[in-house]
Protein backbone atom coordinates (compact mmCIF):
# COMPACT_ATOMS: atom_id res chain seq x y z
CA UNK A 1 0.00 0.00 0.00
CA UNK A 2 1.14 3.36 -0.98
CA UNK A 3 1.83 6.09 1.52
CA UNK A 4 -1.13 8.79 1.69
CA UNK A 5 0.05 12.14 -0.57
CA UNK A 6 1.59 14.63 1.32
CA UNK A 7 -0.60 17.95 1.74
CA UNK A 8 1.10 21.41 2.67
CA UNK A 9 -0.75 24.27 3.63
CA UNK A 10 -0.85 26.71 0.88
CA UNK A 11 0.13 30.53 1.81
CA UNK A 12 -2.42 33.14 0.83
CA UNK A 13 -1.41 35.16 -1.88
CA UNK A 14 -0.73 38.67 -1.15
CA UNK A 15 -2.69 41.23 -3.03
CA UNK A 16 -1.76 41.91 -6.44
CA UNK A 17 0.35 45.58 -6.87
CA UNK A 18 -1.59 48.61 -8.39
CA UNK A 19 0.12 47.82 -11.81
CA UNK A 20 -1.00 44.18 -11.51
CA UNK A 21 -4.62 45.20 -11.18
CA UNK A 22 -6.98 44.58 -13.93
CA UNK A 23 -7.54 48.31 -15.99
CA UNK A 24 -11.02 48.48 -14.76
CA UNK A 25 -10.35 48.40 -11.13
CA UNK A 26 -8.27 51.22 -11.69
CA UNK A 27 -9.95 52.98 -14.64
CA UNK A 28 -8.34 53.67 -17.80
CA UNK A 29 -4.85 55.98 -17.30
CA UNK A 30 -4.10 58.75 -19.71
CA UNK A 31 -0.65 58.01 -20.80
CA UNK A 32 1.26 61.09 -22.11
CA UNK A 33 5.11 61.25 -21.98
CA UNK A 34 6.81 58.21 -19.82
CA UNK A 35 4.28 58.02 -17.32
CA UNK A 36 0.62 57.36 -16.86
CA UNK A 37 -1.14 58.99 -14.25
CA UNK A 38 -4.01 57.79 -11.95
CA UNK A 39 -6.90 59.70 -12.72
CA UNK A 40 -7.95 59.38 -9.37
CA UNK A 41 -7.11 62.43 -7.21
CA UNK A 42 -4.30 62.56 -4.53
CA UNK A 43 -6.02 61.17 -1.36
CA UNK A 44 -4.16 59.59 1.58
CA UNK A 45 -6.85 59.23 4.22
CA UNK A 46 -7.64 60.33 7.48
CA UNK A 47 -6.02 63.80 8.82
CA UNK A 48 -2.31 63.30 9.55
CA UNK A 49 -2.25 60.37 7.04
CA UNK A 50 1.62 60.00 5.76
CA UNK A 51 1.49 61.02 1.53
CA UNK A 52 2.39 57.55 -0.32
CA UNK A 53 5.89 58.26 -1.26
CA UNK A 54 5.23 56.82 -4.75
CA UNK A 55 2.30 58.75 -5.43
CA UNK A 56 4.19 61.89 -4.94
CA UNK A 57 7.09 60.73 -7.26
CA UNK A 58 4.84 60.06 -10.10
CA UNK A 59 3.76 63.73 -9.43
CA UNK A 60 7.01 65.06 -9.41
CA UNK A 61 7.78 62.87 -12.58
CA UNK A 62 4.16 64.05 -14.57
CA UNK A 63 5.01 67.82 -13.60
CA UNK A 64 8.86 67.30 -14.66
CA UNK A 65 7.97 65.93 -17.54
CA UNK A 66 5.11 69.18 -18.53
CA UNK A 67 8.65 71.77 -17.53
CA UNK A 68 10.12 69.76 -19.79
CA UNK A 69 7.65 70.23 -22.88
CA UNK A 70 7.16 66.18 -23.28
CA UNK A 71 3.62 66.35 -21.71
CA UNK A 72 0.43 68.99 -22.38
CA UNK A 73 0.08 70.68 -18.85
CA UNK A 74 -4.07 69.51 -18.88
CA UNK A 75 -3.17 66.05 -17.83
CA UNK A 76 -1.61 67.60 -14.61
CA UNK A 77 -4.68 70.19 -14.06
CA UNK A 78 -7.08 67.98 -11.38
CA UNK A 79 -3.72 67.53 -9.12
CA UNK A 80 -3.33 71.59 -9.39
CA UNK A 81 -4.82 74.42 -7.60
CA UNK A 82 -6.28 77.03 -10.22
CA UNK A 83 -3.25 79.53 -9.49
CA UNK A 84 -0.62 76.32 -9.64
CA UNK A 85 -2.11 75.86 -12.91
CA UNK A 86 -2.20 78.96 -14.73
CA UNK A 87 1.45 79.57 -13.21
CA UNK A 88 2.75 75.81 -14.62
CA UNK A 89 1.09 76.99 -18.06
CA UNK A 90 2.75 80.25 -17.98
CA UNK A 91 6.11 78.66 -17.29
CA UNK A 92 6.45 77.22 -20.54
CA UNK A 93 9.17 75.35 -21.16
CA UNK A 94 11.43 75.83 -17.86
CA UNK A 95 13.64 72.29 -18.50
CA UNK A 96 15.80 72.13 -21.64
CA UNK A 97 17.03 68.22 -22.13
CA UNK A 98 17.51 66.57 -24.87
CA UNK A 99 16.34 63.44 -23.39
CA UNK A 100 12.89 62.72 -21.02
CA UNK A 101 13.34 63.47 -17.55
CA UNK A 102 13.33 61.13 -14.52
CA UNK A 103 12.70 62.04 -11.24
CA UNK A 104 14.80 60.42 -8.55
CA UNK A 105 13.95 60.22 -5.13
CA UNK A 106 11.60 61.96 -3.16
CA UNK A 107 12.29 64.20 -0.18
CA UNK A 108 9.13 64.86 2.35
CA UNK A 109 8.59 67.71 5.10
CA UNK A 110 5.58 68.59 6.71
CA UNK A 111 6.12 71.88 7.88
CA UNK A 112 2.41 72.09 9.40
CA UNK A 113 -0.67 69.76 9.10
CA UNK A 114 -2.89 69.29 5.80
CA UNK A 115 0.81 70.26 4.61
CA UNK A 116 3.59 68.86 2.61
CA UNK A 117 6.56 70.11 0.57
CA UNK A 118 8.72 67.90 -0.92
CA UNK A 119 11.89 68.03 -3.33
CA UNK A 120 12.62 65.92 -6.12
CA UNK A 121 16.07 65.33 -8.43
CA UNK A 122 15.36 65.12 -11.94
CA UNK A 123 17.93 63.72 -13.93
CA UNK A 124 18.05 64.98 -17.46
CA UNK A 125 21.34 63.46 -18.85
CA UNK A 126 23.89 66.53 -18.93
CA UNK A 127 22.55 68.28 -16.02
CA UNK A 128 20.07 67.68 -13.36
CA UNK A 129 17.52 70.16 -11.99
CA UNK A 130 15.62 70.27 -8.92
CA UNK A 131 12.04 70.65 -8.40
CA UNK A 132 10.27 71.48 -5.45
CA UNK A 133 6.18 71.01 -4.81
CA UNK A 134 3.77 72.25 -2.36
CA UNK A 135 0.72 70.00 -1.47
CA UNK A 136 -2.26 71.27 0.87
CA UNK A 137 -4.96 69.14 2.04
CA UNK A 138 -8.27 70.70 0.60
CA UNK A 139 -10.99 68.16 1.91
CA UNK A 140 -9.55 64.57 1.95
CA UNK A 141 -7.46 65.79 -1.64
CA UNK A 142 -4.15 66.84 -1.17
CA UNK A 143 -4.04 69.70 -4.81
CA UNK A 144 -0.35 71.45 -5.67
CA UNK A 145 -0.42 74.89 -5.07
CA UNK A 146 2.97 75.63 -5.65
CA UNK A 147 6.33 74.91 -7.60
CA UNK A 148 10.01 75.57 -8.15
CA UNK A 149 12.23 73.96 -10.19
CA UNK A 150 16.39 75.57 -10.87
């Protein structure tokens, strides 16, 4: 007589990553440039919530990417306050590169609650620039209001 199969308990699966979840969970991205951005707007929870790290880099990245010319600035406009907005328009073309720009880490102070500034390197081959963003919590949606980038 044979021995009885062995049977191992199988682990449960974590869940899958946002870029392994099926397009309509997530809705359809607009893709312009390198990046596709959630059309969803920028909410991290309950008051004093900590900003998800790569949420704010794929900000940084979209907004590099409009300084840069490589994206229309309307694709940014729902994560911008009205003023943000007309100033990022105004700005023009602010990053010369010959090649797309890639924002490297992401550096996060909260000077004050419903707060957060935060300063990104964005590598553009020859020389790098920096470019610093202002969030403010308006409602549970944390909008830009402001920008720098040298």
């Amino acid at each position: 007589m044979s021995p009885a199969p062995r049977v191992g308990i199988t682990p449960v699966p974590e869940p899958p990553y946002d870029e392994e979840q099926p397009t309509a969970q997530l809705g359809t991205p607009e893709i312009h440039g390198a990046l596709a951005l959630d059309p969803r707007p920028l909410v991290w929870g309950p008051p004093g919530a900590i900003p998800d790290e790569r949420k704010l880099r794929h900000l940084g990245q979209a907004l590099a990417e409009v300084l840069a010319g490589r994206r229309p600035p309307e694709t940014v406009a729902d994560k911008l306050t009205a003023r943000a907005y007309r100033e990022l328009v105004q700005a023009g073309q602010m990053i010369q590169t010959a090649r797309p720009p890639f924002a490297g880490s992401v550096h996060v102070k909260e000077p004050r609650e419903g707060a957060v500034e935060m300063c990104l390197l964005i590598h553009c081959g020859e020389r790098n620039h920096v470019l610093a963003i202002r969030l403010e919590r308006r409602g549970v949606q944390w909008l830009c209001t402001d920008f720098e980038t040298a």
